[in-house]
N, C-alpha and C. Protein backbone atom coordinates (compact mmCIF):
# COMPACT_ATOMS: atom_id res chain seq x y z
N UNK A 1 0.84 -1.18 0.00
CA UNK A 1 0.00 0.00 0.00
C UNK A 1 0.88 1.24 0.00
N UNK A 2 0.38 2.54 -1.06
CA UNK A 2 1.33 3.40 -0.79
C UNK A 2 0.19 4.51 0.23
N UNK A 3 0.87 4.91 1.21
CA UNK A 3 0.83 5.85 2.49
C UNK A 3 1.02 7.01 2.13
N UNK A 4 0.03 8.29 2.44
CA UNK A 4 0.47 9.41 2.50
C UNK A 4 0.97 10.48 3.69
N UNK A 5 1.10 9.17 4.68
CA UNK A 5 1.67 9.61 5.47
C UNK A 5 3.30 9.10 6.11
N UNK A 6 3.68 8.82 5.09
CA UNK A 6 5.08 9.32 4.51
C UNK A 6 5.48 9.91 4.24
N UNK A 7 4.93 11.24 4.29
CA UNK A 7 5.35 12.44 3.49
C UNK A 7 6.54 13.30 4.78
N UNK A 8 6.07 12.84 5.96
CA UNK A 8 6.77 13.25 7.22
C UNK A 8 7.77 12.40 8.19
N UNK A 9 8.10 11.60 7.54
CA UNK A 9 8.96 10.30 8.34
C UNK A 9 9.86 9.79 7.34
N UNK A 10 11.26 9.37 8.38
CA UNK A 10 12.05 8.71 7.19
C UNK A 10 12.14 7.37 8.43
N UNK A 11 11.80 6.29 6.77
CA UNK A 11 11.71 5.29 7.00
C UNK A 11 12.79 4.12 7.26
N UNK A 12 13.82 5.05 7.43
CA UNK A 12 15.74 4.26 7.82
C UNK A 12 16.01 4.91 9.14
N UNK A 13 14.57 5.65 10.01
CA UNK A 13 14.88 5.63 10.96
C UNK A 13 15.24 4.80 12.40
N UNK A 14 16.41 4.67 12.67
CA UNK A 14 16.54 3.27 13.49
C UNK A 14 16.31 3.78 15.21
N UNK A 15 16.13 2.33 15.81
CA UNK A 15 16.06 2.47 17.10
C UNK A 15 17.11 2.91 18.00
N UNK A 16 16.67 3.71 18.61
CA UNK A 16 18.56 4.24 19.57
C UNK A 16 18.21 3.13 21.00
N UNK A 17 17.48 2.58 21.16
CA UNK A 17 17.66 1.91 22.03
C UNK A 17 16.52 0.84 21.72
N UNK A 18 16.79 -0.33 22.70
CA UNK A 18 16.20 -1.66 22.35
C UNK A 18 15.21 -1.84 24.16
N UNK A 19 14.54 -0.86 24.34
CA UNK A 19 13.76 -0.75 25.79
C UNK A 19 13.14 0.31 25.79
N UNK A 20 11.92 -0.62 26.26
CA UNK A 20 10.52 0.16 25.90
C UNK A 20 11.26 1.19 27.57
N UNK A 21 11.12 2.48 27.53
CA UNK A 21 11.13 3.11 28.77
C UNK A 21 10.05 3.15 29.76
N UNK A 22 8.96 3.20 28.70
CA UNK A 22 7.83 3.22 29.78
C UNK A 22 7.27 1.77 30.57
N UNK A 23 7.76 0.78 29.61
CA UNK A 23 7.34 -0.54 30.41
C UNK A 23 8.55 -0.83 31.37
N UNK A 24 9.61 -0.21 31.25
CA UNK A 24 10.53 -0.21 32.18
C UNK A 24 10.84 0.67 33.45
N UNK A 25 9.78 1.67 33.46
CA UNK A 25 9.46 2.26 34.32
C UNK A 25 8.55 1.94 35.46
N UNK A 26 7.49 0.97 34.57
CA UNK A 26 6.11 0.59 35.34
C UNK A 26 6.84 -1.08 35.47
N UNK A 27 8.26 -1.01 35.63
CA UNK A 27 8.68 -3.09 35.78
C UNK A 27 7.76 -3.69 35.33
N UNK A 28 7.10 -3.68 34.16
CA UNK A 28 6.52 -4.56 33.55
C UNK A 28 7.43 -5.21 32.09
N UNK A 29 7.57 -6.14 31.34
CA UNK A 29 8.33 -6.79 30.53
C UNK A 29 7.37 -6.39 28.86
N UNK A 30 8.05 -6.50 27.99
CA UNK A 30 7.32 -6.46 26.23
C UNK A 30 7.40 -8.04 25.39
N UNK A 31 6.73 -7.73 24.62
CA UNK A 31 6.92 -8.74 23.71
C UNK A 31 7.59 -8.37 22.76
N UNK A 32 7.12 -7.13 21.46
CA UNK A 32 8.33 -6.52 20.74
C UNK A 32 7.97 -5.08 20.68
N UNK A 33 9.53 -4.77 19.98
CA UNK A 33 9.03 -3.24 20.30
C UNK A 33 9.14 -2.31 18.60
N UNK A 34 8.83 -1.14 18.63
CA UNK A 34 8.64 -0.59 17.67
C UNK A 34 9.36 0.96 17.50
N UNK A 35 9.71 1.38 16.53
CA UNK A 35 10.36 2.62 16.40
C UNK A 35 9.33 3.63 15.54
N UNK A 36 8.99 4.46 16.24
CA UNK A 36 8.20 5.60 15.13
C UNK A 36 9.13 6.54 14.51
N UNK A 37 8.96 5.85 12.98
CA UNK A 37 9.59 6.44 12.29
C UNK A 37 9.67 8.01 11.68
N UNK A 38 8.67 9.17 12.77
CA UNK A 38 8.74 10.11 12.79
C UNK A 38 9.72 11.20 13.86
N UNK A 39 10.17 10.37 14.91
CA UNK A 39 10.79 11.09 15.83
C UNK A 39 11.53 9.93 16.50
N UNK A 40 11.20 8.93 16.07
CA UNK A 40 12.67 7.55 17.17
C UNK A 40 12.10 7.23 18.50
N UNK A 41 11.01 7.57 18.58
CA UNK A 41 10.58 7.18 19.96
C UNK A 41 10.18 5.69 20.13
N UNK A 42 10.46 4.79 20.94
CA UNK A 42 11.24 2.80 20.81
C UNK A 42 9.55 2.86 21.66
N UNK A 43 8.33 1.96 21.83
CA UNK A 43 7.71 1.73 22.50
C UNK A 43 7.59 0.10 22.09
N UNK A 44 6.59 -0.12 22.81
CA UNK A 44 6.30 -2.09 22.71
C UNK A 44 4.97 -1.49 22.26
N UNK A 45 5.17 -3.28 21.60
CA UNK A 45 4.02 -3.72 20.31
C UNK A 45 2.30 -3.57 20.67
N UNK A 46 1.87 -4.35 20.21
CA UNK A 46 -0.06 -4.49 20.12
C UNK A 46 0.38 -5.89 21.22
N UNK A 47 0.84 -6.48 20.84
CA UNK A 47 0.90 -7.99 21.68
C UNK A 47 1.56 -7.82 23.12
N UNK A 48 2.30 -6.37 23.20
CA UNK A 48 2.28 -6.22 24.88
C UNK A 48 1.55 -5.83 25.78
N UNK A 49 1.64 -5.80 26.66
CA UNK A 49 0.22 -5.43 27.49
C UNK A 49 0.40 -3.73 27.43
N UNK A 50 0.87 -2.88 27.11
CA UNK A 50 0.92 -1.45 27.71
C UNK A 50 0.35 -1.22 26.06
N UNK A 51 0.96 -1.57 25.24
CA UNK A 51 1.13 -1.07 23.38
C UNK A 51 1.53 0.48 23.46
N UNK A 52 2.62 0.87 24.36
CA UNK A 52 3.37 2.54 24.23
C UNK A 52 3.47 2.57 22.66
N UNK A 53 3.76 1.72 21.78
CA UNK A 53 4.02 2.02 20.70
C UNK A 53 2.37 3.01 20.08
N UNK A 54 1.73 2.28 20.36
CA UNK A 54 0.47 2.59 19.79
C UNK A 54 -0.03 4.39 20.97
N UNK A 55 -0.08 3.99 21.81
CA UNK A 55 0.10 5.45 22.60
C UNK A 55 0.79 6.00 21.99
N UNK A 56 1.94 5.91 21.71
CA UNK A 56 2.50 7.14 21.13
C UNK A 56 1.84 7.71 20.14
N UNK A 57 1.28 6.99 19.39
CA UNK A 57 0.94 7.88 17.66
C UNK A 57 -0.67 8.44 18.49
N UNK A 58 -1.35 7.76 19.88
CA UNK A 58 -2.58 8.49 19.98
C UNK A 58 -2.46 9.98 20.46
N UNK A 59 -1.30 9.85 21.42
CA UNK A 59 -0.85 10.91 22.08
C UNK A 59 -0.18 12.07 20.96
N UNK A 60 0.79 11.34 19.42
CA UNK A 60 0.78 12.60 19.10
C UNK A 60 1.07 12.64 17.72
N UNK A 61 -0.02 11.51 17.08
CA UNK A 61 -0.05 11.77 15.91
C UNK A 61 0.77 10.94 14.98
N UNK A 62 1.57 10.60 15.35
CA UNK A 62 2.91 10.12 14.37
C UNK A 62 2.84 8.81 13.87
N UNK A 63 2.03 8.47 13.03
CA UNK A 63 1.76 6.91 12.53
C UNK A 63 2.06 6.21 11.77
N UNK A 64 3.69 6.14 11.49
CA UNK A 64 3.96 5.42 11.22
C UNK A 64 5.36 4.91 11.84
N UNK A 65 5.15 3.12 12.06
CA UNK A 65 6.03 2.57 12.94
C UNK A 65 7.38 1.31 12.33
N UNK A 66 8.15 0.84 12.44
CA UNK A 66 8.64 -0.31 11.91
C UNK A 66 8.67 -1.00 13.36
N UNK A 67 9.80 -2.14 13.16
CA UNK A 67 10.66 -2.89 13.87
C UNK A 67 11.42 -2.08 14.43
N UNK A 68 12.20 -2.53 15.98
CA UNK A 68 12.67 -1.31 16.14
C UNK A 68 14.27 -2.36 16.09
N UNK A 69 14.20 -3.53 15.98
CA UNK A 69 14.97 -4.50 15.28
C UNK A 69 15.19 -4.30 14.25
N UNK A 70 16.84 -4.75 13.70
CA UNK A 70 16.92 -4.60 12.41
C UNK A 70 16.55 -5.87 11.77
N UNK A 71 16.27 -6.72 12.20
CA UNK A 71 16.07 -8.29 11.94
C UNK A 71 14.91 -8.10 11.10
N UNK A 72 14.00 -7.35 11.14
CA UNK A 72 12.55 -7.62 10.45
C UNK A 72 12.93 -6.33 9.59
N UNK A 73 11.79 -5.89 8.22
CA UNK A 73 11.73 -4.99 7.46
C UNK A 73 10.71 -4.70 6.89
N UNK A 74 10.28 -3.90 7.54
CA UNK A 74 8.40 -3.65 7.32
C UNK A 74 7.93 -2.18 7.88
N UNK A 75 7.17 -1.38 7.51
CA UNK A 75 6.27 -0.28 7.89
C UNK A 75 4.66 -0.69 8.20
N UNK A 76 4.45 0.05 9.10
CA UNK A 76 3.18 0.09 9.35
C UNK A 76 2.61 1.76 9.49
N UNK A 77 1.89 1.79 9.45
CA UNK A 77 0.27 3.44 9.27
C UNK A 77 -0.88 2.59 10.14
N UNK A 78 -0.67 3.35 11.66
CA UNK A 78 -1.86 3.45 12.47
C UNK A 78 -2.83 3.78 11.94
N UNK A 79 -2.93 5.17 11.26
CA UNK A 79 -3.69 5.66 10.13
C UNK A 79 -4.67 5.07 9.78
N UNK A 80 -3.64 4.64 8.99
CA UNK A 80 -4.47 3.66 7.87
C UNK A 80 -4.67 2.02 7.84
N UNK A 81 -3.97 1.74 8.93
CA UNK A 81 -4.56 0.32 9.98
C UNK A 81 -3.88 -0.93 8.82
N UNK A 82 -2.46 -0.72 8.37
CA UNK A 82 -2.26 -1.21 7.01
C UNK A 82 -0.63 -1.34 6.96
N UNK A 83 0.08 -2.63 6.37
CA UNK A 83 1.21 -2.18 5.61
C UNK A 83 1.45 -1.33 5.11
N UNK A 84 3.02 -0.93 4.98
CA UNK A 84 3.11 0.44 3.82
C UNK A 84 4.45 -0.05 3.00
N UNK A 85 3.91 0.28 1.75
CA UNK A 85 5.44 0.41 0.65
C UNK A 85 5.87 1.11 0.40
N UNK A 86 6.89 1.12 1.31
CA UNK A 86 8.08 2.48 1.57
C UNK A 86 8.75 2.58 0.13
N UNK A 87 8.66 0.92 -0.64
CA UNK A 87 9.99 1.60 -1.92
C UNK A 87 8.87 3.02 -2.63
């Protein structure tokens, strides 16, 4: 799917760290975590119990997320509730 909300994110933005802060604040553990590729902010997934990742884009907009691993290679649009094709 092509996203038009790409127009504000670069999508080689990587994770500066591998810990969700906020689930590490509240000692609770993640399953995986995610990098918003608008500002680098690292939260955990839909499958953790907190989903900071997903807070983040409610709190401020910014929807679109990858891996915050380099192991996987994929975009996602809260948005638009959808893959995205970054080429």
């Amino acid at each position: 799917m092509r996203c038009s909300h790409m127009e504000h994110v670069d999508p080689h933005l990587a994770a500066e760290t591998q810990v969700c802060k906020e689930c590490a604040e509240l000692g609770d553990a993640w399953v995986q975590l995610r990098v918003c590729k608008t500002c680098g902010h690292v939260g955990c997934c839909d499958s953790s119990k907190n989903r900071h990742a997903r807070a983040h884009f409610h709190e401020t907009g910014h929807s679109v997320i990858g891996p915050a691993s380099g192991a996987q290679d994929w975009l996602w649009c809260y948005e638009d509730d959808d893959y995205i094709d970054a080429g």
